[in-house]
N, C-alpha and C. Protein backbone atom coordinates (compact mmCIF):
# COMPACT_ATOMS: atom_id res chain seq x y z
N UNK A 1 135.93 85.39 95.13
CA UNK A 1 135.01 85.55 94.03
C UNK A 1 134.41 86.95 94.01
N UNK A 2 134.05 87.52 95.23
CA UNK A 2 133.85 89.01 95.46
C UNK A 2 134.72 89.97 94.64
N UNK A 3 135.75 89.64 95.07
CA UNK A 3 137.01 90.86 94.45
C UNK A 3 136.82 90.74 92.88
N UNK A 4 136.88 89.53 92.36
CA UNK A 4 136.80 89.09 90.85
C UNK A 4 135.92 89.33 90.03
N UNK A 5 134.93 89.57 90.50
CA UNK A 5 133.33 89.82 90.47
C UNK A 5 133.17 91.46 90.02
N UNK A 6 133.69 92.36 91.26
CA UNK A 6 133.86 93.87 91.22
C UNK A 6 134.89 94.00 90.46
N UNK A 7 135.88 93.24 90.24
CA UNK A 7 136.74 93.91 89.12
C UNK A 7 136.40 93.79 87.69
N UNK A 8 135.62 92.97 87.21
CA UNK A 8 135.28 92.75 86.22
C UNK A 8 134.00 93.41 85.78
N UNK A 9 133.17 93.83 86.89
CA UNK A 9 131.76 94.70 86.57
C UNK A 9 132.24 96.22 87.27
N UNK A 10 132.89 96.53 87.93
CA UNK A 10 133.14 98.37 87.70
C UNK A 10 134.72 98.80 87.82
N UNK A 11 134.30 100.16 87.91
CA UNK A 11 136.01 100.88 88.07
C UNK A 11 136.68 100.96 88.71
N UNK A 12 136.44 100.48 90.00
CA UNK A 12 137.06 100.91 91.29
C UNK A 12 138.77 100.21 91.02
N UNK A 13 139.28 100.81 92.04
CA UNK A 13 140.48 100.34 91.66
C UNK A 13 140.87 98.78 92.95
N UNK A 14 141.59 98.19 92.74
CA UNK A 14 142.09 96.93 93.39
C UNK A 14 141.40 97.27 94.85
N UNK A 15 142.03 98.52 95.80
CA UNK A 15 142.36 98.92 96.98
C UNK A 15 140.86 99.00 97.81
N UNK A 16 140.40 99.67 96.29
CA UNK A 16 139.09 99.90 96.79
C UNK A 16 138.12 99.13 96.83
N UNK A 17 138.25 97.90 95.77
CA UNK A 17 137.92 96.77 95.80
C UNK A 17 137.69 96.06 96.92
N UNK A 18 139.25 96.11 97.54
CA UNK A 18 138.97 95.28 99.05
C UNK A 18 138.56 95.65 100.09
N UNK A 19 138.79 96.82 100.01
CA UNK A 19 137.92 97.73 101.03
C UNK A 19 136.13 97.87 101.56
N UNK A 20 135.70 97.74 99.94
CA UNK A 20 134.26 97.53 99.87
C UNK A 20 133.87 95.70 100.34
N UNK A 21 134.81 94.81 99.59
CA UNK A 21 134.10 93.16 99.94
C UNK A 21 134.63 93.43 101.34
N UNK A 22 135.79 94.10 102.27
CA UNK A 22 136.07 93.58 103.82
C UNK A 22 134.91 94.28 104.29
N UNK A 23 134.43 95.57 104.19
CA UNK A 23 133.06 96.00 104.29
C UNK A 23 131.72 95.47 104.48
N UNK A 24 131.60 94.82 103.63
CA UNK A 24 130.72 93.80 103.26
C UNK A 24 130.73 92.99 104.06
N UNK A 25 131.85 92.03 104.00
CA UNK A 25 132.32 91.20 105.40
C UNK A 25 131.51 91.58 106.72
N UNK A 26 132.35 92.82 107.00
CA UNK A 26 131.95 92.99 108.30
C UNK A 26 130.90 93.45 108.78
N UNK A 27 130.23 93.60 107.94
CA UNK A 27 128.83 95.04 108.08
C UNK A 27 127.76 94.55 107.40
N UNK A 28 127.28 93.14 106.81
CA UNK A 28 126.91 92.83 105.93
C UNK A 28 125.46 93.24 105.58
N UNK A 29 124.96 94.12 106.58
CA UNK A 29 123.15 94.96 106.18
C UNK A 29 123.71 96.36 106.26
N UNK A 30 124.79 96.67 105.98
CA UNK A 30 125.08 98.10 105.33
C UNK A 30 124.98 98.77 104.09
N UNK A 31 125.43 97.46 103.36
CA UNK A 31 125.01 98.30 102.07
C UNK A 31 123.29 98.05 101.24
N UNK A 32 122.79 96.86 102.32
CA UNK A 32 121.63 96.71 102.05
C UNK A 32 121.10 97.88 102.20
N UNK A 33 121.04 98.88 103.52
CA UNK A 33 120.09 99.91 104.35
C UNK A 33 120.48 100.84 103.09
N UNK A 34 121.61 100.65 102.50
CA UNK A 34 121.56 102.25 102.07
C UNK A 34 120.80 101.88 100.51
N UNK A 35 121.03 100.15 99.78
CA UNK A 35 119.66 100.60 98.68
C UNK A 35 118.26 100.71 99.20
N UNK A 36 117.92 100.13 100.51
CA UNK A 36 116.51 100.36 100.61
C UNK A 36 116.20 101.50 100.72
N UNK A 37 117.08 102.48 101.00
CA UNK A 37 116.85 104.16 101.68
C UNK A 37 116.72 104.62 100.07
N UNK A 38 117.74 104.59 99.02
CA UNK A 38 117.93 104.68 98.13
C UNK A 38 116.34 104.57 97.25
N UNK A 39 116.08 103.07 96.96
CA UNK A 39 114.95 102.65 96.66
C UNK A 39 113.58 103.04 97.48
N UNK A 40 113.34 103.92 99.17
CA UNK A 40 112.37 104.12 99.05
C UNK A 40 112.36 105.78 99.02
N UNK A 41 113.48 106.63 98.64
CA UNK A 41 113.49 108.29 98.23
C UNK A 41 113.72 108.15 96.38
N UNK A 42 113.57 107.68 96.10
CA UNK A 42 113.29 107.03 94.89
C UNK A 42 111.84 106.64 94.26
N UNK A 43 111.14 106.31 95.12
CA UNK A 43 109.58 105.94 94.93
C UNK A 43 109.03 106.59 95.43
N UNK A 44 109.48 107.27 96.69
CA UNK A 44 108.81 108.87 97.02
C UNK A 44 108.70 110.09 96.24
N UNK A 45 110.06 110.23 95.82
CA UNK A 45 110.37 110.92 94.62
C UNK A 45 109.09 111.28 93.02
N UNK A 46 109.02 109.92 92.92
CA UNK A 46 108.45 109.55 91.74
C UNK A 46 106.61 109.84 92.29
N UNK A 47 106.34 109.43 93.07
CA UNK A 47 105.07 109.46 93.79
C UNK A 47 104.55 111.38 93.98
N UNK A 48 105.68 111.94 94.70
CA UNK A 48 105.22 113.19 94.40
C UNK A 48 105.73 113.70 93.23
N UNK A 49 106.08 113.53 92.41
CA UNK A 49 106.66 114.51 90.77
C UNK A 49 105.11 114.13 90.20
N UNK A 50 104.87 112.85 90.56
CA UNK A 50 103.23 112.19 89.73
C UNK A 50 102.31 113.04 90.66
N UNK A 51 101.96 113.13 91.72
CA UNK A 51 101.12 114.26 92.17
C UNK A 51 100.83 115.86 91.64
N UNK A 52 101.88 115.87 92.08
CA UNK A 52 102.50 117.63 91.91
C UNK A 52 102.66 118.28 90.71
N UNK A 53 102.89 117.26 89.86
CA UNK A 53 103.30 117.77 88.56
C UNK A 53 104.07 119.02 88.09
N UNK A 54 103.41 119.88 88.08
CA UNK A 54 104.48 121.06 87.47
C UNK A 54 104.42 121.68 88.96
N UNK A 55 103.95 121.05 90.14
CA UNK A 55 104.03 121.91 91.40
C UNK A 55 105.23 121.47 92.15
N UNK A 56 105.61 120.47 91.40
CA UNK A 56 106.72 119.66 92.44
C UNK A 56 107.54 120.45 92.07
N UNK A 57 108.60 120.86 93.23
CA UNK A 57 109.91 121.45 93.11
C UNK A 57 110.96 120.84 93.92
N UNK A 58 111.98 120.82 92.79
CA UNK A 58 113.16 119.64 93.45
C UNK A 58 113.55 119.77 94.73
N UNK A 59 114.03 121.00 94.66
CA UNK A 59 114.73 121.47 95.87
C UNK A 59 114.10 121.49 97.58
N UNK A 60 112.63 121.83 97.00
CA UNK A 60 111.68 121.75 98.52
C UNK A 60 111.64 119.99 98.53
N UNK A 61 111.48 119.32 97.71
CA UNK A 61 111.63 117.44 97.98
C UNK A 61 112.98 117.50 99.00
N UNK A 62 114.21 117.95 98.58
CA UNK A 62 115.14 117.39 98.76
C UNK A 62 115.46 118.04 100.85
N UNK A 63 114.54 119.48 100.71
CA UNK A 63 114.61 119.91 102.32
C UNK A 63 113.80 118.93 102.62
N UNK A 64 112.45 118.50 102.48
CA UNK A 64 112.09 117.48 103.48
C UNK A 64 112.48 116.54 103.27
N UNK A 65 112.98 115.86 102.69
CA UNK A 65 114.25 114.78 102.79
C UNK A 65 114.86 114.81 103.77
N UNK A 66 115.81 115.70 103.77
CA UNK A 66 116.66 116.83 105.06
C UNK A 66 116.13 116.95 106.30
N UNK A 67 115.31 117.09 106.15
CA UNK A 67 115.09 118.14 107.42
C UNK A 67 115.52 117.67 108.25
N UNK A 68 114.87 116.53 109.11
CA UNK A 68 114.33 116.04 110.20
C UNK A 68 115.75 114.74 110.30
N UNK A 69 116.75 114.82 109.66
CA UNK A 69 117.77 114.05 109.67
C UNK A 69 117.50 112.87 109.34
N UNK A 70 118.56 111.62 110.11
CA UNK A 70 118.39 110.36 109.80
C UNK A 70 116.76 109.88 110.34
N UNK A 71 116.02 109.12 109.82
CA UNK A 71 114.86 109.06 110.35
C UNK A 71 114.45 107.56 109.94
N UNK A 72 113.95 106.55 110.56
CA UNK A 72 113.23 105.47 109.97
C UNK A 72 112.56 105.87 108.81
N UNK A 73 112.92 104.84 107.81
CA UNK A 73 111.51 105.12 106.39
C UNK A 73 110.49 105.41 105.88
N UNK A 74 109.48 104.34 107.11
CA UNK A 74 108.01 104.68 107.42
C UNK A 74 108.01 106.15 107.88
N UNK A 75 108.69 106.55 108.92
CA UNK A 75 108.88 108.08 109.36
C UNK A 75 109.07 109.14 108.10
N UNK A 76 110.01 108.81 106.73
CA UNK A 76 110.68 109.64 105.83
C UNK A 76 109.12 109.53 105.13
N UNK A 77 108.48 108.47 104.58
CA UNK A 77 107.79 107.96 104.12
C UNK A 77 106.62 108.95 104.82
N UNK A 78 106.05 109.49 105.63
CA UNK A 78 104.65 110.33 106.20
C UNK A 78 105.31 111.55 106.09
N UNK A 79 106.21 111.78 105.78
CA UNK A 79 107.45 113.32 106.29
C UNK A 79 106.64 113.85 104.79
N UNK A 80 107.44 112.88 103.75
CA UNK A 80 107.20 113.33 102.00
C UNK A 80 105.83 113.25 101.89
N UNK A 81 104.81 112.58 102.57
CA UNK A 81 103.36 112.30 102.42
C UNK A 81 102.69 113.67 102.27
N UNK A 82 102.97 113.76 103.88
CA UNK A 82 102.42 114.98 104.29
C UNK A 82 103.19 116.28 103.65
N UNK A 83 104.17 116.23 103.24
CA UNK A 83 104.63 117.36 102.09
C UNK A 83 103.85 116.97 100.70
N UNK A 84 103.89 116.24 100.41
CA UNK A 84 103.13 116.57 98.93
C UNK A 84 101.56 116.73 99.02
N UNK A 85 100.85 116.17 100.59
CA UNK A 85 99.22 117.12 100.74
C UNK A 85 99.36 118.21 100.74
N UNK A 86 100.30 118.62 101.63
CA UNK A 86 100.38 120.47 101.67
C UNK A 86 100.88 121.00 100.28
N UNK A 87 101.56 120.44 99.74
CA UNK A 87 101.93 121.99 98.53
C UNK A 87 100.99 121.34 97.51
N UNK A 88 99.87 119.97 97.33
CA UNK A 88 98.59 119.78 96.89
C UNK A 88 97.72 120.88 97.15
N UNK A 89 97.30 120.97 98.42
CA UNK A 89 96.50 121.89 99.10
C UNK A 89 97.16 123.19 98.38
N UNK A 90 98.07 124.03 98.36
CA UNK A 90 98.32 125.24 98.50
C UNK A 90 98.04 125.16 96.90
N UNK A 91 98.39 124.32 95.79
CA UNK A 91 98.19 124.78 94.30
C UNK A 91 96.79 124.85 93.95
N UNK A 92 95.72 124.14 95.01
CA UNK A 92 94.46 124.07 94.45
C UNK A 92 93.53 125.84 94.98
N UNK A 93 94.65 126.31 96.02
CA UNK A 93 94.34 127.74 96.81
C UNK A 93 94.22 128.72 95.99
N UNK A 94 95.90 128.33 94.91
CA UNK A 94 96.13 129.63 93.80
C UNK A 94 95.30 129.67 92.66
């Protein structure tokens, strides 16, 4: 029902099809971790663009994203915190 399912809702082709449900199979909180990661640089995202406003800049989001590598959420989650106090702090300086 998996395979039938993905073929009928996207593009992938057959191969890749089975590749992703044996995936699934075997790994089955893999593709969970990657929407929650997804879903919480996503609401971080949105949280500082609403702060920052015209101070937010994509590219400095996306280094502390970066930086500090793979990291627990709560961890990514105080990383972006504490980046959007500081470049808060520095626009209220100029």
């Amino acid at each position: 029902r998996a395979i039938e399912f993905m073929s009928e809702n996207t593009s992938l082709t057959r191969l890749n099809i089975e590749n992703e449900v044996d995936r699934y199979i075997a790994w089955p909180g893999q593709a969970l971790a990657y929407k929650m990661g997804e879903l919480t640089i996503t609401r971080l995202r949105a949280r500082a663009e609403k702060t920052l406003r015209e101070r937010f800049d994509l590219r400095e989001f996306h280094d502390t994203v970066l930086r500090e590598g793979a990291v627990p959420l709560d961890i990514l989650d105080a990383q972006v915190t504490r980046w959007i106090a500081d470049r808060a702090r520095e626009g209220r300086r100029s």
